[in-house]
PDB file of N, CA and C in Angstrom:
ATOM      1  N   UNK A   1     111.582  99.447  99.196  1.00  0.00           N
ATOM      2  CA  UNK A   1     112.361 100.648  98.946  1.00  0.00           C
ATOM      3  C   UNK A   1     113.828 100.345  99.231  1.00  0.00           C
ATOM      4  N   UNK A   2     114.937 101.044  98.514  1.00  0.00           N
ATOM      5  CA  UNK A   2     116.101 100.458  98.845  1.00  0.00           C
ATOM      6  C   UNK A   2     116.575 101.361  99.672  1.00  0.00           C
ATOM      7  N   UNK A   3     118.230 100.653 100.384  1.00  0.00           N
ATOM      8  CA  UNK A   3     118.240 100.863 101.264  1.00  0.00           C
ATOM      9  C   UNK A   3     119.034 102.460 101.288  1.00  0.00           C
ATOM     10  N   UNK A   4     119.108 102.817  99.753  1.00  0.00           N
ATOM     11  CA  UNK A   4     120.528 103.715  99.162  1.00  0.00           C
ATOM     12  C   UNK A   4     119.092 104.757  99.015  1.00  0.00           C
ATOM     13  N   UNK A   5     118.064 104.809  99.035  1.00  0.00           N
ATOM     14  CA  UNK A   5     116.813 105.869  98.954  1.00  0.00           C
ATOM     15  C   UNK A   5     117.416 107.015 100.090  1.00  0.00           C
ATOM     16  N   UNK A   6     117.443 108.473  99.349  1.00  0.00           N
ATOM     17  CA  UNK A   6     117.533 109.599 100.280  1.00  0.00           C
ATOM     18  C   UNK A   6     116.393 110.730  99.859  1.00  0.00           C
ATOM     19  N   UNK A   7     116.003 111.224 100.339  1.00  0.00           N
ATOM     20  CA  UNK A   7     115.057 112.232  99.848  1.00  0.00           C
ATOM     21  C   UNK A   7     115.387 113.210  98.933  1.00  0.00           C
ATOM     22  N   UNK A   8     114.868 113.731  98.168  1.00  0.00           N
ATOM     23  CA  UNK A   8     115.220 114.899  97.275  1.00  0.00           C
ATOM     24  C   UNK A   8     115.737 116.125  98.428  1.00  0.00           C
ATOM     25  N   UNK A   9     115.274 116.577  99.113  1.00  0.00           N
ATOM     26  CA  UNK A   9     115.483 117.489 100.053  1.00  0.00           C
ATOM     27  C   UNK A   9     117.160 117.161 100.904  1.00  0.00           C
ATOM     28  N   UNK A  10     117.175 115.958 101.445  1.00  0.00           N
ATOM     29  CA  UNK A  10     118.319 115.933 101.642  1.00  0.00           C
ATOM     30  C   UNK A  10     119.509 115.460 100.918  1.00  0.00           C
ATOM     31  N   UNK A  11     119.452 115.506  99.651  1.00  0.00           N
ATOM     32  CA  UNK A  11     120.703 114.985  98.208  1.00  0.00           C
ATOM     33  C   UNK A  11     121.170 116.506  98.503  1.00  0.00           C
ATOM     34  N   UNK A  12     122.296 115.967  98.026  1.00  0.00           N
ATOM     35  CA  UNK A  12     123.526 117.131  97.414  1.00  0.00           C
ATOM     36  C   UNK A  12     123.203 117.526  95.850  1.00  0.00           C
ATOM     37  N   UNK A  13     122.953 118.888  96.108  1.00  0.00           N
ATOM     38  CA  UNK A  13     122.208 118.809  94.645  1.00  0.00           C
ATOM     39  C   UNK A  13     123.444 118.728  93.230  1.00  0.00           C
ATOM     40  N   UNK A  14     124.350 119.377  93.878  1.00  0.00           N
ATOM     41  CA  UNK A  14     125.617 119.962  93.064  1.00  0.00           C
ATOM     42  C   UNK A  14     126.476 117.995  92.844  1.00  0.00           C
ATOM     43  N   UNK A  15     125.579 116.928  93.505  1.00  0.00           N
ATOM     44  CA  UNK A  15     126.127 115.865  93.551  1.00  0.00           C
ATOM     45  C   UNK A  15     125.249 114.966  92.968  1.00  0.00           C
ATOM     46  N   UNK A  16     124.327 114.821  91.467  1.00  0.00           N
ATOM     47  CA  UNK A  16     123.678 114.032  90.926  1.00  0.00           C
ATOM     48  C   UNK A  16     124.309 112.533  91.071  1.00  0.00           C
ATOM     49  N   UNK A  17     123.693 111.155  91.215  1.00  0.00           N
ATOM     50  CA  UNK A  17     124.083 110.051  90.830  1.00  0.00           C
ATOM     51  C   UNK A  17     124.929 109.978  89.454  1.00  0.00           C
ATOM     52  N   UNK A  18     126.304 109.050  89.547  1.00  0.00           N
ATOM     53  CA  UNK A  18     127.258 108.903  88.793  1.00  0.00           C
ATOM     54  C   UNK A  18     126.659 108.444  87.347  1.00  0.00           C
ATOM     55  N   UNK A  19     125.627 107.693  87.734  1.00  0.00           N
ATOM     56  CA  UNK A  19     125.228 106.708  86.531  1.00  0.00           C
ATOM     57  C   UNK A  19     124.481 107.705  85.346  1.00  0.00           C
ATOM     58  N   UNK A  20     123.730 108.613  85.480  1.00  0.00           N
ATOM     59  CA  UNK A  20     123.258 109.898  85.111  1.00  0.00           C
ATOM     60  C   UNK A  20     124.217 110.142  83.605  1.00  0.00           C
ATOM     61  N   UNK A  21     123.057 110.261  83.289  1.00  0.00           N
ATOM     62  CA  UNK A  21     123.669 111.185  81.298  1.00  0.00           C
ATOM     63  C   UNK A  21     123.336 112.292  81.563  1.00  0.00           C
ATOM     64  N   UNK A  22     124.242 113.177  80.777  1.00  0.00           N
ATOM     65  CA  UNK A  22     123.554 114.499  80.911  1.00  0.00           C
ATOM     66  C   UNK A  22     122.307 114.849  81.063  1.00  0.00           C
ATOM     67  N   UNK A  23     121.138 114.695  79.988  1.00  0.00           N
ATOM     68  CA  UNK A  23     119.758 115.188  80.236  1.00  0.00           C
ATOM     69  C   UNK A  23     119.256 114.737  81.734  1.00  0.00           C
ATOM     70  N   UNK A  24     119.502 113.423  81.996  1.00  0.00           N
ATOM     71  CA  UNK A  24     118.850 112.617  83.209  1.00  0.00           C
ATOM     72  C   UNK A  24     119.404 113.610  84.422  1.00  0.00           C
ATOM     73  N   UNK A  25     121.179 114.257  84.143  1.00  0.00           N
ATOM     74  CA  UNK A  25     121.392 114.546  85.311  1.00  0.00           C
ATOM     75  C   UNK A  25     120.813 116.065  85.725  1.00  0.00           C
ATOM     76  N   UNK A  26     120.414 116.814  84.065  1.00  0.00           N
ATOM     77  CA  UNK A  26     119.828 118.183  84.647  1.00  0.00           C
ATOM     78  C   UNK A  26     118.668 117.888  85.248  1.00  0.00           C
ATOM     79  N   UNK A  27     117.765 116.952  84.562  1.00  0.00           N
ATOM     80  CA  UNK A  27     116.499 116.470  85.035  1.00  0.00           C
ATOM     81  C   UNK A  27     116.616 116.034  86.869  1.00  0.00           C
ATOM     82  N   UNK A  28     117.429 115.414  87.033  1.00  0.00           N
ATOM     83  CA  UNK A  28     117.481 114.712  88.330  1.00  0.00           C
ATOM     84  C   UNK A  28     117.854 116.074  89.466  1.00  0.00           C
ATOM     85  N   UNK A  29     118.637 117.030  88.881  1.00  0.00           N
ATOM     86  CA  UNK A  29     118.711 118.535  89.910  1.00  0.00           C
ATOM     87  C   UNK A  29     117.821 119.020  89.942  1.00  0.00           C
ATOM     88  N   UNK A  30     116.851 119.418  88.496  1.00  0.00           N
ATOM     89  CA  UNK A  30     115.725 120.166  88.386  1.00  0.00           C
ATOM     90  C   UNK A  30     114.656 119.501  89.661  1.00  0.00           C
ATOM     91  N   UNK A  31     114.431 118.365  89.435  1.00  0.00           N
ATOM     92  CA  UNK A  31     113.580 117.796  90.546  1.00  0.00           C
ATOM     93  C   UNK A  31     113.958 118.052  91.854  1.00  0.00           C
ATOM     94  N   UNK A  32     115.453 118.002  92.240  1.00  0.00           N
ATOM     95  CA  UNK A  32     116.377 117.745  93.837  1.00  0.00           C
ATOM     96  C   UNK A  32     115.652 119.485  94.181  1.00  0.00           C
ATOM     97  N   UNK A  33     115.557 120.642  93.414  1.00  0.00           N
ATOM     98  CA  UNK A  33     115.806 121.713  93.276  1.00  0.00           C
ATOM     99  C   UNK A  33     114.477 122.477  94.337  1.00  0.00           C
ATOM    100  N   UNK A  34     113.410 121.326  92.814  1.00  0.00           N
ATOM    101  CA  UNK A  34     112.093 121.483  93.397  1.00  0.00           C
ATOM    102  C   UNK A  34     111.739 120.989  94.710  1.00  0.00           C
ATOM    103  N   UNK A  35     112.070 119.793  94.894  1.00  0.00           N
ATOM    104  CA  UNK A  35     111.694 119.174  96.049  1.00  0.00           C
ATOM    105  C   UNK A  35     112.249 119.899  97.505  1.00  0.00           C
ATOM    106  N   UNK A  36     113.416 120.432  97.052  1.00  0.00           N
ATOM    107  CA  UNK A  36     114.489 121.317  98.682  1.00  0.00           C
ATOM    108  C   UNK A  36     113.317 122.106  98.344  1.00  0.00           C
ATOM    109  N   UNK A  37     112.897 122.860  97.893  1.00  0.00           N
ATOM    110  CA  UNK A  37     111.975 123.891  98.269  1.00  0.00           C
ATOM    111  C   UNK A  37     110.370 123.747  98.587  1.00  0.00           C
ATOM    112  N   UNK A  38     110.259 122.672  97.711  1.00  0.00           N
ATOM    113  CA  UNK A  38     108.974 122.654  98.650  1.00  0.00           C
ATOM    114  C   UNK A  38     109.116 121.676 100.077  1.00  0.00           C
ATOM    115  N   UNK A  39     110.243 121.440 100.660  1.00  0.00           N
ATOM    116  CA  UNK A  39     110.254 120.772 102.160  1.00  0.00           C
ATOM    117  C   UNK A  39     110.534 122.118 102.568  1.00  0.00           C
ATOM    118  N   UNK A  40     111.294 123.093 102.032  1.00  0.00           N
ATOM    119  CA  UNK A  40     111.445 124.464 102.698  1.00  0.00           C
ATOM    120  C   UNK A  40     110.088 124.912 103.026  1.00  0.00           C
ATOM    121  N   UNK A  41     109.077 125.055 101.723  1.00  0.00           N
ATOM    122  CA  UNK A  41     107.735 125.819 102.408  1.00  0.00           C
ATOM    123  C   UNK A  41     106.916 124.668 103.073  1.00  0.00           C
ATOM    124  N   UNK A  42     106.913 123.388 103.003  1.00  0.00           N
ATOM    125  CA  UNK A  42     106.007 122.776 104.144  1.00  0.00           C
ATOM    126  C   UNK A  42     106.777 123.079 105.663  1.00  0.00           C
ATOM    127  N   UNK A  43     108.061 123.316 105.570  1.00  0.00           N
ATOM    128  CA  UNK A  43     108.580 123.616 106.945  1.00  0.00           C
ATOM    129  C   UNK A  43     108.303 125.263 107.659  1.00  0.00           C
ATOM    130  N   UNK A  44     107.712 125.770 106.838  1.00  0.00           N
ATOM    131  CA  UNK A  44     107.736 127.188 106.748  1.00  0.00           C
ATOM    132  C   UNK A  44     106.449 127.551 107.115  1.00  0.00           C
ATOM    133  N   UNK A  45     105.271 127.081 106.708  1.00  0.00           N
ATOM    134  CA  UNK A  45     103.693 126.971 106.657  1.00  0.00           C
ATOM    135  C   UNK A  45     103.130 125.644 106.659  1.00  0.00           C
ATOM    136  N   UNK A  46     102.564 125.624 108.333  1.00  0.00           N
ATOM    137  CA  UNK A  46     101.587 124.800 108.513  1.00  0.00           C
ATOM    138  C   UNK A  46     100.638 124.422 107.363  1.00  0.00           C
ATOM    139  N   UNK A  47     100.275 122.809 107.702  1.00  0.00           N
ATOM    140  CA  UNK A  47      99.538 122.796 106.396  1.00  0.00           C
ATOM    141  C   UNK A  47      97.753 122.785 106.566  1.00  0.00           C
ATOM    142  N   UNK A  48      96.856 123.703 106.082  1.00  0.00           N
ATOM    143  CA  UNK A  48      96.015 123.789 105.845  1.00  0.00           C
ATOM    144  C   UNK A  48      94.743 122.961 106.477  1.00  0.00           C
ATOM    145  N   UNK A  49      94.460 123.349 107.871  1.00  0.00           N
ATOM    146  CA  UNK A  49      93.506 122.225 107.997  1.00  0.00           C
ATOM    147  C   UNK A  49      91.899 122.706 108.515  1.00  0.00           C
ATOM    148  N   UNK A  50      90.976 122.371 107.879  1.00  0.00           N
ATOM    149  CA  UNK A  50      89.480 123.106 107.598  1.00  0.00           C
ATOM    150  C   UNK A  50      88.933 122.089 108.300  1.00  0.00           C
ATOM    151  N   UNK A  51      88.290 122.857 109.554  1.00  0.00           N
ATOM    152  CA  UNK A  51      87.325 121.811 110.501  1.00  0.00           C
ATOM    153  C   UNK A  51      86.195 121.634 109.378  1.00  0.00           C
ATOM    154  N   UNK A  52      85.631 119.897 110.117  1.00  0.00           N
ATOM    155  CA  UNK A  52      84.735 119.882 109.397  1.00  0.00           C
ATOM    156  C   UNK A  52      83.336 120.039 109.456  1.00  0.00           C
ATOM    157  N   UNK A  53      82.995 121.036 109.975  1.00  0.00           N
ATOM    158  CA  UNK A  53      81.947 121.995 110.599  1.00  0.00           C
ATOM    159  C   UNK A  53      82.154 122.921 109.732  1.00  0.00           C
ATOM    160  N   UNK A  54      82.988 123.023 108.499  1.00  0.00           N
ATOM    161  CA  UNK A  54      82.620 124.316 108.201  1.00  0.00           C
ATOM    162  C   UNK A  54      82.332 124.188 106.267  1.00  0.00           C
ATOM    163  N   UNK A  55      82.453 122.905 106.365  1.00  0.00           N
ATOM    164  CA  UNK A  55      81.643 122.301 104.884  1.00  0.00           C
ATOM    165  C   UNK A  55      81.323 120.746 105.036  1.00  0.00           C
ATOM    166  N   UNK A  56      80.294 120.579 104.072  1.00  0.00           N
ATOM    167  CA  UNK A  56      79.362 118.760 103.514  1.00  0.00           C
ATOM    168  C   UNK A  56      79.479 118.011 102.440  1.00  0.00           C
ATOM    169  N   UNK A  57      80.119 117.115 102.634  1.00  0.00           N
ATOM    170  CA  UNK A  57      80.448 116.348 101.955  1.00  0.00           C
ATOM    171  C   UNK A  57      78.550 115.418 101.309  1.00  0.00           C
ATOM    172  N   UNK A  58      78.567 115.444 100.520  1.00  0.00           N
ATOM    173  CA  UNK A  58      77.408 115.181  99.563  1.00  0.00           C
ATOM    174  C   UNK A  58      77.429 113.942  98.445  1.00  0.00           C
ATOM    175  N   UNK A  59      77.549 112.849  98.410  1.00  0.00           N
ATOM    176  CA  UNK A  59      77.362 111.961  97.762  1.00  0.00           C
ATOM    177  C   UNK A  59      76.198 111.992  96.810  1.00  0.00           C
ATOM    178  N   UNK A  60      75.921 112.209  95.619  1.00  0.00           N
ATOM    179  CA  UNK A  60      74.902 112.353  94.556  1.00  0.00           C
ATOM    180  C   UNK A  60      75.116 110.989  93.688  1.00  0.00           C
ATOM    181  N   UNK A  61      74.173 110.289  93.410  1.00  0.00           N
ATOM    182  CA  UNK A  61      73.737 108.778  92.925  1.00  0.00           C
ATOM    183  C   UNK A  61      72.293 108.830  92.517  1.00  0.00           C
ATOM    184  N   UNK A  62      72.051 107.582  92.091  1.00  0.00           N
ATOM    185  CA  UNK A  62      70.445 107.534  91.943  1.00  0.00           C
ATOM    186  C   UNK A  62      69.729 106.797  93.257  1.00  0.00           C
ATOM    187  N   UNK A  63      70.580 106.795  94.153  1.00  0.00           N
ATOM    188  CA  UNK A  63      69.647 107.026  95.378  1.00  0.00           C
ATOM    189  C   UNK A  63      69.369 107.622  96.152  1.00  0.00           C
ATOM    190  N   UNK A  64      69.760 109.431  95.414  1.00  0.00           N
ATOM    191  CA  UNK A  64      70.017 110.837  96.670  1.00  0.00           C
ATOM    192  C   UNK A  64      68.344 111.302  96.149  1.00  0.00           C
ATOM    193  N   UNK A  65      68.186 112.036  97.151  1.00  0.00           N
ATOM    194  CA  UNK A  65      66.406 111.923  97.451  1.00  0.00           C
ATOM    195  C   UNK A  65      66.204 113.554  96.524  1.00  0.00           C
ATOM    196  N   UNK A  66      65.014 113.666  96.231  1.00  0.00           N
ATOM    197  CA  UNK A  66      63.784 114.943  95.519  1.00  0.00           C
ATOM    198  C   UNK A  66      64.906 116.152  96.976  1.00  0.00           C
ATOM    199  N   UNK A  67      64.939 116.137  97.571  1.00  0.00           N
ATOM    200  CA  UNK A  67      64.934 117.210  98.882  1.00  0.00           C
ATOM    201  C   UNK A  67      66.394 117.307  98.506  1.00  0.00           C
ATOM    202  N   UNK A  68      67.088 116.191  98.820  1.00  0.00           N
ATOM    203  CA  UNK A  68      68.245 116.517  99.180  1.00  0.00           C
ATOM    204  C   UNK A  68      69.223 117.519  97.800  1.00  0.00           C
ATOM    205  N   UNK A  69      68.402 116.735  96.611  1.00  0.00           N
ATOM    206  CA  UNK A  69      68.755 118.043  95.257  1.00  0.00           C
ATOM    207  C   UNK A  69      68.598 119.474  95.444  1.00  0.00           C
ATOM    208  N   UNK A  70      67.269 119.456  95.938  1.00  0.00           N
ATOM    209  CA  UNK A  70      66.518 120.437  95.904  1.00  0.00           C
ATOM    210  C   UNK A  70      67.468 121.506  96.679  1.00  0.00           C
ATOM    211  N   UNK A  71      68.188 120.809  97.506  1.00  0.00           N
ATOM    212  CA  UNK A  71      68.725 121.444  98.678  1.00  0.00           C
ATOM    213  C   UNK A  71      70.226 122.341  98.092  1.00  0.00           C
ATOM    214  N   UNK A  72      70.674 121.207  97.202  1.00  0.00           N
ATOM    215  CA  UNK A  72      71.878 121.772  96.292  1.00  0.00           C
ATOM    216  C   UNK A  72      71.867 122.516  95.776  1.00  0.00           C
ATOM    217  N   UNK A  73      70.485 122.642  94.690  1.00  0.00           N
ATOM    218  CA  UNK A  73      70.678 123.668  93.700  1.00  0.00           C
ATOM    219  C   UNK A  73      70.215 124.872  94.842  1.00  0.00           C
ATOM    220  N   UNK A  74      69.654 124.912  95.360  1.00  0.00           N
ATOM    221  CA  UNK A  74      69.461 126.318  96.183  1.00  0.00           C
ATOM    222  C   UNK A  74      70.710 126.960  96.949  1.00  0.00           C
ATOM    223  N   UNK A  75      71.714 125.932  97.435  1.00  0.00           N
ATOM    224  CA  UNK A  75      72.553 126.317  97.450  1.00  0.00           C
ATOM    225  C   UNK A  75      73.704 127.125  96.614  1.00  0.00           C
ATOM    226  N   UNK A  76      73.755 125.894  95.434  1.00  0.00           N
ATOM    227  CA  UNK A  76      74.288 126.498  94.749  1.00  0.00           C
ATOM    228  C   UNK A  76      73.937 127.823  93.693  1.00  0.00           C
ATOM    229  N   UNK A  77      72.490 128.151  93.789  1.00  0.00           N
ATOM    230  CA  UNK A  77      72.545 129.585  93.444  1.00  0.00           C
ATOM    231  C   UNK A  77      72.676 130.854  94.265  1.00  0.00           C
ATOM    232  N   UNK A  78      72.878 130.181  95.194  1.00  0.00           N
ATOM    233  CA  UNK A  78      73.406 131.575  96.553  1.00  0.00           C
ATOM    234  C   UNK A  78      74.836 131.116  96.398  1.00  0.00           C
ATOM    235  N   UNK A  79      75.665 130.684  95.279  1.00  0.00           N
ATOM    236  CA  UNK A  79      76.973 130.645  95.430  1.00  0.00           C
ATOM    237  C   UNK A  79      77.367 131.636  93.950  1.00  0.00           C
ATOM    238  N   UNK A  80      78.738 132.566  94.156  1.00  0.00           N
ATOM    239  CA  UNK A  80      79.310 132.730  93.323  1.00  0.00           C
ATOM    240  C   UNK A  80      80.420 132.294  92.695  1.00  0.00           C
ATOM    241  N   UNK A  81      81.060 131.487  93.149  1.00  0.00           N
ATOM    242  CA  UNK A  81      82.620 130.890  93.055  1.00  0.00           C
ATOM    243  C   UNK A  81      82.508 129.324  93.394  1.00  0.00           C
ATOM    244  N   UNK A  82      83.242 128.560  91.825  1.00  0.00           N
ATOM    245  CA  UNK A  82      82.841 127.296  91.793  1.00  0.00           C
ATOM    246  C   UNK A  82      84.484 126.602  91.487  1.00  0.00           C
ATOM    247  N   UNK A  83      84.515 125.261  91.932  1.00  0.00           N
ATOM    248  CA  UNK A  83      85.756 124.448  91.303  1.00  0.00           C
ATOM    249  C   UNK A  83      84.852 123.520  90.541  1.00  0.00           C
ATOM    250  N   UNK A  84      85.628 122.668  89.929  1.00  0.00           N
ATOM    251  CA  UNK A  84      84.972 121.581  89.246  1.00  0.00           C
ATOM    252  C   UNK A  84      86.195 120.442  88.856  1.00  0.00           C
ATOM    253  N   UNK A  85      86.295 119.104  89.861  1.00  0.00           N
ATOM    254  CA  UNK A  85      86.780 118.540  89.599  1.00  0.00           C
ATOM    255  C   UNK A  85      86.568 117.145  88.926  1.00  0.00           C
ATOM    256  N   UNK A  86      87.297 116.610  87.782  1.00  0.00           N
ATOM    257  CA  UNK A  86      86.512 115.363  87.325  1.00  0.00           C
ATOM    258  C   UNK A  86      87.636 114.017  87.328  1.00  0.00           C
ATOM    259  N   UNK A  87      87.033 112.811  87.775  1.00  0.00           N
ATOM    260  CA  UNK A  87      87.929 111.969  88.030  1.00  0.00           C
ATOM    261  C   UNK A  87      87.483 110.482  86.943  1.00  0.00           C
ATOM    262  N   UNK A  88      88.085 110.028  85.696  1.00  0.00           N
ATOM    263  CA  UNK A  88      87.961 109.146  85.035  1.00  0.00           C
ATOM    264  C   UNK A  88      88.362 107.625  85.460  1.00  0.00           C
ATOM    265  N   UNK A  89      87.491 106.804  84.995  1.00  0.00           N
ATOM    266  CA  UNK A  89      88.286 104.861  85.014  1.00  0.00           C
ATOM    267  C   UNK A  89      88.872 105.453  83.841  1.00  0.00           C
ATOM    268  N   UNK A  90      90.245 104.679  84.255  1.00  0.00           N
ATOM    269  CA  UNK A  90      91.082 104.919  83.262  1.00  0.00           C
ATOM    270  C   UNK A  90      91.264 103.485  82.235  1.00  0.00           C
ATOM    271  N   UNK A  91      90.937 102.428  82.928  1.00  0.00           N
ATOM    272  CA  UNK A  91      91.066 101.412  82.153  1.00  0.00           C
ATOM    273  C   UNK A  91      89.643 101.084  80.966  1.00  0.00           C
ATOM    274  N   UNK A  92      88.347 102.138  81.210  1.00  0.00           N
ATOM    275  CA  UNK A  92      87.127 102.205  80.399  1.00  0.00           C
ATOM    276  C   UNK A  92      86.684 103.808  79.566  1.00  0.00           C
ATOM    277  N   UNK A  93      87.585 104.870  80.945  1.00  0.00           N
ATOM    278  CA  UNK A  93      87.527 106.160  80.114  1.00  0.00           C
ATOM    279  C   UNK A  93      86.269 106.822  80.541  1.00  0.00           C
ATOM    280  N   UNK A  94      85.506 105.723  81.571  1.00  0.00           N
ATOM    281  CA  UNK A  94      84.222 106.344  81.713  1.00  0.00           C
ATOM    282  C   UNK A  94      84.419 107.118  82.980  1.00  0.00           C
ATOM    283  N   UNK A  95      83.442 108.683  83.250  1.00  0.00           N
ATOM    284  CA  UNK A  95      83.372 109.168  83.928  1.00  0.00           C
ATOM    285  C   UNK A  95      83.154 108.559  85.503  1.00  0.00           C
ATOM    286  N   UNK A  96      83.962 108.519  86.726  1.00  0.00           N
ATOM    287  CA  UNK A  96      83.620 107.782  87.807  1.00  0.00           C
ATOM    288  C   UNK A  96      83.205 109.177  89.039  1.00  0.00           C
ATOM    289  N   UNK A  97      83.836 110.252  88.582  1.00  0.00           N
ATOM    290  CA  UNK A  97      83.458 111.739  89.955  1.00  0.00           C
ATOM    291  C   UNK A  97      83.169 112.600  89.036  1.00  0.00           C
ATOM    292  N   UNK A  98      82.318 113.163  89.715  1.00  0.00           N
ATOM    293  CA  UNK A  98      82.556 114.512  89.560  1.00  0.00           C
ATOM    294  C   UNK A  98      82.473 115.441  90.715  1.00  0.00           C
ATOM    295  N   UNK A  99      83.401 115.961  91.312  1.00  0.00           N
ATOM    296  CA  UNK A  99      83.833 116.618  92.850  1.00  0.00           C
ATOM    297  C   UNK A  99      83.359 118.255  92.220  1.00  0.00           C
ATOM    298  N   UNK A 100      82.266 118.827  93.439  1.00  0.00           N
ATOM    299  CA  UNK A 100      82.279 120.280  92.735  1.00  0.00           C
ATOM    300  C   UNK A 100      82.215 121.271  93.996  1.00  0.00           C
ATOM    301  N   UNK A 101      82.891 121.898  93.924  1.00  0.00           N
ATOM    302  CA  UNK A 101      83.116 122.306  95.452  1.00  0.00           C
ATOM    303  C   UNK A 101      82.582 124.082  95.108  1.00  0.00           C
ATOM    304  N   UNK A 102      81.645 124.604  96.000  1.00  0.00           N
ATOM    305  CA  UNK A 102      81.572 125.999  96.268  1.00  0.00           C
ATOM    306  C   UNK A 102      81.844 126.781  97.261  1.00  0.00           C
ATOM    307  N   UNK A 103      82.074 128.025  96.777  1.00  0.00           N
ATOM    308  CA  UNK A 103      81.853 129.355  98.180  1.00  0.00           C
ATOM    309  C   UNK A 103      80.281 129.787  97.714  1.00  0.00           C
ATOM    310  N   UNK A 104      80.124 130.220  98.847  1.00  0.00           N
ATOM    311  CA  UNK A 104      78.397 131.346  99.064  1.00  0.00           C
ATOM    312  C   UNK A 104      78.710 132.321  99.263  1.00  0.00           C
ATOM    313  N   UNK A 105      77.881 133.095  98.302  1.00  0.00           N
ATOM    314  CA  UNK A 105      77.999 134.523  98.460  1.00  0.00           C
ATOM    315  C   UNK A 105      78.151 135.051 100.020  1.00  0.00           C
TER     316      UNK A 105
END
C-alpha cells in the first residue's frame, strides 16, 4: 500500500487528486462522500453482534445423515421468513453455496 494512501473518510472532499478528469473527479467525491458517511454510521452504531447460541450453522453434502435432513425440513416448515444466498466458481460458473438462512415462526 503506498505511503500517500488516506482513507476516504479522512480526504478533503472539496479537494479531489490533481491528476483526476472531470468524470474520475465527480466519481472520486461521489465515493469520498459515501465513505465519510458510512465511517459516520459505523461510529454512530455498534456493529451487530449475534451470540452464537442463538443460531446453527449446518453444512449439507452427501455426507449429512437421513436425521440430520429430516431435522431441517421440520424446521424449516415451522419457519416463515427466508434469505437465500448463492455463491458461484467463477472460473467454471458452477454452483459452490448455497447459504439459506431462516426465522421461526
Amino acid at each position: 500500500m503506498s505511503d500517500k494512501f488516506v482513507p476516504y473518510h479522512l480526504c478533503d472532499i472539496n479537494n479531489p487528486p490533481a491528476h483526476l478528469d472531470g468524470n474520475q473527479k465527480l466519481n472520486w467525491i461521489r465515493a469520498a462522500k459515501k465513505a465519510k458517511k458510512n465511517y459516520q454510521y459505523q461510529q454512530q452504531h455498534p456493529a451487530l453482534d449475534i451470540p452464537t447460541s442463538f443460531y446453527e450453522i449446518i453444512y449439507v453434502n452427501k455426507y449429512t445423515t437421513t436425521e440430520t435432513m429430516q431435522k431441517l425440513i421440520n424446521h424449516v416448515r415451522n419457519c416463515n421468513e427466508f434469505t437465500f444466498d448463492t455463491e458461484d466458481e467463477k472460473s467454471t460458473k458452477q454452483l459452490a453455496l448455497i447459504q439459506i438462512q431462516t426465522i421461526p415462526q
